[in-house]
C-alpha atoms as a PDB file:
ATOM      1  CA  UNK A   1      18.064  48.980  38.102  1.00  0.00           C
ATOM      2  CA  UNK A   2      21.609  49.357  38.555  1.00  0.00           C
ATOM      3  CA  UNK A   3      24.299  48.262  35.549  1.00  0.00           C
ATOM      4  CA  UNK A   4      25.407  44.804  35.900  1.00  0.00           C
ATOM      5  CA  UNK A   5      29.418  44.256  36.247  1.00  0.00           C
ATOM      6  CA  UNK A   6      31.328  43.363  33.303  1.00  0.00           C
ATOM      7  CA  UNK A   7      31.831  39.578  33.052  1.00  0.00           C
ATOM      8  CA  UNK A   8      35.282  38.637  34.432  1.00  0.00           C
ATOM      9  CA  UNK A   9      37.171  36.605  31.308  1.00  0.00           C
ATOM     10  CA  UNK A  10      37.621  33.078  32.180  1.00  0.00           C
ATOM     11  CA  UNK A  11      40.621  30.753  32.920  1.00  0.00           C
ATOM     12  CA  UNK A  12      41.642  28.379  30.319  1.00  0.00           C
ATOM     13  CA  UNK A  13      40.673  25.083  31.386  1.00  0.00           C
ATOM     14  CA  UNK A  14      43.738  23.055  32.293  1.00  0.00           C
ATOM     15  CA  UNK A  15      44.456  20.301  29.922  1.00  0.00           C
ATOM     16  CA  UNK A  16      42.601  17.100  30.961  1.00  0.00           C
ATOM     17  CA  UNK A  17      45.652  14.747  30.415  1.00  0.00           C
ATOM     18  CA  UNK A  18      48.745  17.327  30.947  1.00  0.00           C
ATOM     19  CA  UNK A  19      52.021  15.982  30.077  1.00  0.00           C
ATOM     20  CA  UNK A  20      54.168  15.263  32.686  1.00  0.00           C
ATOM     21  CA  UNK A  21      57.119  17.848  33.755  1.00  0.00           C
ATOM     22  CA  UNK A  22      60.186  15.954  34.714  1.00  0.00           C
ATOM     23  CA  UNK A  23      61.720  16.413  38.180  1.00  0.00           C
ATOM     24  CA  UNK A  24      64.681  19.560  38.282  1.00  0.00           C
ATOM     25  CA  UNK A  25      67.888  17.812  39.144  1.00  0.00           C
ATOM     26  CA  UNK A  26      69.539  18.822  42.159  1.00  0.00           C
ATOM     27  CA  UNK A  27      72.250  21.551  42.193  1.00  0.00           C
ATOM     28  CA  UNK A  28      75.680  20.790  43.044  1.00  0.00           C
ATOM     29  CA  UNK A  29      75.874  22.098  46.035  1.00  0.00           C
ATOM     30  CA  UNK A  30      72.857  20.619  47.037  1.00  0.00           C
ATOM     31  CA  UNK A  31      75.247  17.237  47.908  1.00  0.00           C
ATOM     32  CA  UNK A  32      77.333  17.393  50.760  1.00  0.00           C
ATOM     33  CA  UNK A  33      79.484  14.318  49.753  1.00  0.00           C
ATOM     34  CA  UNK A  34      79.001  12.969  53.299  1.00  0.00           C
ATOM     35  CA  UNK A  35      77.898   9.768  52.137  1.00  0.00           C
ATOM     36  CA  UNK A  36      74.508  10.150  53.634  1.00  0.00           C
ATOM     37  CA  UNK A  37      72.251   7.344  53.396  1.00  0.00           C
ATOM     38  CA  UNK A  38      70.126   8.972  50.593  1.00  0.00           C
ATOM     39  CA  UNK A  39      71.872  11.362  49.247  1.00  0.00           C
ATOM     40  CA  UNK A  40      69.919  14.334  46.782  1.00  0.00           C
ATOM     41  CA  UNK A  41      71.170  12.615  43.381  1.00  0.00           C
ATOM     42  CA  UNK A  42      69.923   9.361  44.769  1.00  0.00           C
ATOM     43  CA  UNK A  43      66.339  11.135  45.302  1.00  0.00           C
ATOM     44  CA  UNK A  44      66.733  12.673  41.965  1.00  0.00           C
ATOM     45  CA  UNK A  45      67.230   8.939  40.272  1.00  0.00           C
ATOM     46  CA  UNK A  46      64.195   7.495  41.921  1.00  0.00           C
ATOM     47  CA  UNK A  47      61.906  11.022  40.716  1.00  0.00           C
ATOM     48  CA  UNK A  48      63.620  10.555  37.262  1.00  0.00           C
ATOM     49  CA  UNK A  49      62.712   6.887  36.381  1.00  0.00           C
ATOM     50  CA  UNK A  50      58.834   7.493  37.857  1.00  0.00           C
ATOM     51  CA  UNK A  51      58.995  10.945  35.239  1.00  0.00           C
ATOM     52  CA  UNK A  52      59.988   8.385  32.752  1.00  0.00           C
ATOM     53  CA  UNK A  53      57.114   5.569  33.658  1.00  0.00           C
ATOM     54  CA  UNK A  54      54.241   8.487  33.767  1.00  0.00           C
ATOM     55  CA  UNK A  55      55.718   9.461  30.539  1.00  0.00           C
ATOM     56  CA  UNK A  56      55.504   6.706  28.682  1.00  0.00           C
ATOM     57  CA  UNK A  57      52.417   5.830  29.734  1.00  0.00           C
ATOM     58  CA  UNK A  58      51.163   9.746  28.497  1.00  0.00           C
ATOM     59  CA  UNK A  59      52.948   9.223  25.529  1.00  0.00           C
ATOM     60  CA  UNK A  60      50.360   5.603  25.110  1.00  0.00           C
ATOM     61  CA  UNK A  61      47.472   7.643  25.736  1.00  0.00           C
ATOM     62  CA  UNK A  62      48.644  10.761  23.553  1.00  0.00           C
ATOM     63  CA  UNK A  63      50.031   9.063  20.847  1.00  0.00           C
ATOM     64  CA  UNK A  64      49.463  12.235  18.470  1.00  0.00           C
ATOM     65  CA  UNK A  65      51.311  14.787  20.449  1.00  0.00           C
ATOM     66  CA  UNK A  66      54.311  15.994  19.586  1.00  0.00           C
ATOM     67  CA  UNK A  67      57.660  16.695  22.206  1.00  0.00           C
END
């Protein structure tokens, strides 16, 4: 009977509540100061205040972690 493979070492499980990463603001260059109906910085507000919302709303159900 032939030798079984080594076991393979697992993954760590992800986190079942992971905090949430906040959005990367846009470079300067990414705006081309065309006035464009929704302009990159105007995308990175709306990303910004949902990163805040989801959170605080981690931050309610993790009230023990630490930043």
């Amino acid at each position: 009977m032939p030798d079984s493979a080594p076991e393979r070492p697992r993954a760590a499980a992800p986190a079942p509540d992971p905090r949430p990463l906040a959005p990367e603001p846009p470079l300067p260059s990414d705006c081309c100061e065309s006035g464009c109906s929704v302009c990159v910085y105007d995308s990175y507000a709306e990303e910004l205040d949902d990163y805040r919302r989801r959170l605080a709303a981690w931050r309610q159900r993790n009230p023990d972690a630490t930043d």
